[in-house]
N, C-alpha and C. Protein backbone atom coordinates (compact mmCIF):
# COMPACT_ATOMS: atom_id res chain seq x y z
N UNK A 1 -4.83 1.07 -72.33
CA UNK A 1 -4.31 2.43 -72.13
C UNK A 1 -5.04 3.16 -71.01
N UNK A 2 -6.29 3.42 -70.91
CA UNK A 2 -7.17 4.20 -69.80
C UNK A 2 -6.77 3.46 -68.35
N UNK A 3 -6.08 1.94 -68.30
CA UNK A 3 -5.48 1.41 -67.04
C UNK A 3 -4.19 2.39 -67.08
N UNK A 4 -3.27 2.26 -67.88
CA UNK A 4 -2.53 3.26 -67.32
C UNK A 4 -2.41 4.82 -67.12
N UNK A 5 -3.43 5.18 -67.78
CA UNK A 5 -3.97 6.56 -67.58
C UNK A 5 -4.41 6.70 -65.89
N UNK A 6 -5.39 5.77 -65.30
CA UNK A 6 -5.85 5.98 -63.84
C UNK A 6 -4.47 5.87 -62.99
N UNK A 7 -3.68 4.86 -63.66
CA UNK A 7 -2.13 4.31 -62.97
C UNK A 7 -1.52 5.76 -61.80
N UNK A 8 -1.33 6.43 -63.70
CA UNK A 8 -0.87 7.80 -63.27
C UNK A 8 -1.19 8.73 -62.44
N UNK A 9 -2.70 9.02 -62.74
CA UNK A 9 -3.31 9.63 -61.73
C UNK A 9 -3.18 9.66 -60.24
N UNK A 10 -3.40 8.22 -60.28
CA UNK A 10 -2.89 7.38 -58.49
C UNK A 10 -1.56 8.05 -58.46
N UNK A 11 -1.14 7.72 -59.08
CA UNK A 11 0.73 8.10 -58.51
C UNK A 11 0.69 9.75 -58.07
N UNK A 12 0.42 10.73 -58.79
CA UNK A 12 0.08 12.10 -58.67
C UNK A 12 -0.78 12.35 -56.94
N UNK A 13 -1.56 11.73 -57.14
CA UNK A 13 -2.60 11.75 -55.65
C UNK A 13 -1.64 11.24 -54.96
N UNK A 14 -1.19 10.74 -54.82
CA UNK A 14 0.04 10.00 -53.56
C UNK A 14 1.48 10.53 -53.44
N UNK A 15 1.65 11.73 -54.70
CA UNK A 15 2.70 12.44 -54.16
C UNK A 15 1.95 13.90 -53.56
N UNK A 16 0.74 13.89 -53.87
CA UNK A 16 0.57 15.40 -53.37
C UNK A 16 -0.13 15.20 -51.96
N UNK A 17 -0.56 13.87 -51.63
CA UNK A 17 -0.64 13.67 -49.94
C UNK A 17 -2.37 13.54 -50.12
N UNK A 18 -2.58 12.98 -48.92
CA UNK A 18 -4.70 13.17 -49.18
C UNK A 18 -5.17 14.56 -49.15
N UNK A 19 -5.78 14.96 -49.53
CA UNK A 19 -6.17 16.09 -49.15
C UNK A 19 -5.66 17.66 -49.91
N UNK A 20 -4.64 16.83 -50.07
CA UNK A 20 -3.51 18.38 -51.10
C UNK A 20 -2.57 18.41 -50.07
N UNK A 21 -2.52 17.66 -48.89
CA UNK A 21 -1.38 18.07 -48.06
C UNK A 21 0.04 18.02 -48.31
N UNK A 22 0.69 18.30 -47.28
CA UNK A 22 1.91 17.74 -47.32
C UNK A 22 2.69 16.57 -47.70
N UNK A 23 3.19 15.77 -48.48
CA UNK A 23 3.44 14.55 -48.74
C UNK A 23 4.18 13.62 -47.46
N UNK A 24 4.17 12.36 -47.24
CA UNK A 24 4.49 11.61 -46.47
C UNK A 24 5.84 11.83 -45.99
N UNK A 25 6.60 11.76 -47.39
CA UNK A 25 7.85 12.10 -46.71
C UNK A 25 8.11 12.89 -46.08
N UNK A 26 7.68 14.01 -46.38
CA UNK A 26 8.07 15.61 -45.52
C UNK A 26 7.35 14.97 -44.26
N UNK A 27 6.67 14.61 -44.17
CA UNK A 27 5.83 14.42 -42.70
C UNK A 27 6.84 13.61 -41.92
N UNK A 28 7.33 12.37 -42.63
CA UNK A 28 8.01 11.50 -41.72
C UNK A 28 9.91 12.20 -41.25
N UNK A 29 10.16 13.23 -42.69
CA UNK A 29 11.47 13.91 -42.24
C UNK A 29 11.19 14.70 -40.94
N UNK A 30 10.65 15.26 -40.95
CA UNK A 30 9.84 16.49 -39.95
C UNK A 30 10.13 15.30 -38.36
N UNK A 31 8.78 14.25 -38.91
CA UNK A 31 9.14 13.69 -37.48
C UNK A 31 10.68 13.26 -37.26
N UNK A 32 11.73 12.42 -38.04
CA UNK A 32 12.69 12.28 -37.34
C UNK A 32 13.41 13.12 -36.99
N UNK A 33 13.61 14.71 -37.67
CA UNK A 33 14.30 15.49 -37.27
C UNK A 33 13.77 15.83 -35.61
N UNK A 34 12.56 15.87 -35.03
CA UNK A 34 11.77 15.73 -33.93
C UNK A 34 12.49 14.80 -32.71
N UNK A 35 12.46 13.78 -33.49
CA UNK A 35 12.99 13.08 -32.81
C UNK A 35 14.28 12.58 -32.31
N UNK A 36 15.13 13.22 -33.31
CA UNK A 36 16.50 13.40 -32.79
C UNK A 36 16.45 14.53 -32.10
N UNK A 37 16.22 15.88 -32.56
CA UNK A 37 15.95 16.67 -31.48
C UNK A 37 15.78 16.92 -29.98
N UNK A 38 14.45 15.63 -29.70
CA UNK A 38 14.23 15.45 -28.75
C UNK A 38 14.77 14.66 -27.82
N UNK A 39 15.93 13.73 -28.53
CA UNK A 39 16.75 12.56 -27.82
C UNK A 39 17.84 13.50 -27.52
N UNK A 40 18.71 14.50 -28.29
CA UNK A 40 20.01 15.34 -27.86
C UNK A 40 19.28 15.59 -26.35
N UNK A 41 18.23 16.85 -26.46
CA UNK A 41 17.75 17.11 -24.98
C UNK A 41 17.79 16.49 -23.90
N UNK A 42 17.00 15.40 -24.40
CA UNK A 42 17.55 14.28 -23.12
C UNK A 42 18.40 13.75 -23.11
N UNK A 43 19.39 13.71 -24.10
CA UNK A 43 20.78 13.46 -23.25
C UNK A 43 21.47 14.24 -22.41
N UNK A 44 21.51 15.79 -23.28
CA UNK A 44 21.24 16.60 -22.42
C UNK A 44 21.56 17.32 -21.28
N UNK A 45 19.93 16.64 -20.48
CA UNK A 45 19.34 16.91 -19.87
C UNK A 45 20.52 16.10 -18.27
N UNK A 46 20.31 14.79 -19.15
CA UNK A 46 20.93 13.68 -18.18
C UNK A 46 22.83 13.97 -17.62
N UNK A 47 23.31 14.44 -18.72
CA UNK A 47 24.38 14.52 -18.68
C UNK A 47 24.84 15.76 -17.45
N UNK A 48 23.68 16.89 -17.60
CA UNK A 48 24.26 17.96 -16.24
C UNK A 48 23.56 17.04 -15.34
């Protein structure tokens, strides 16, 4: 039982990110929205 007691714990720490931050996902949505963002522009850019 105390193995799956730490189990849990782990899982909790890895949704709230290191530190207390932001969790991964939000980090990695953030970047692709970034990155589509930044590809429209340069299309864009190219197209005028």
């Amino acid at each position: 039982e105390p193995t799956k007691t730490t189990g849990d714990q782990d899982k909790d720490t890895d949704e709230e990110g290191d530190g207390g931050g932001p969790s991964v996902g939000l980090l990695v949505g953030i970047g692709a929205v970034l990155l589509l963002g930044i590809a429209a522009v340069v299309q864009a850019r190219r197209r005028r």
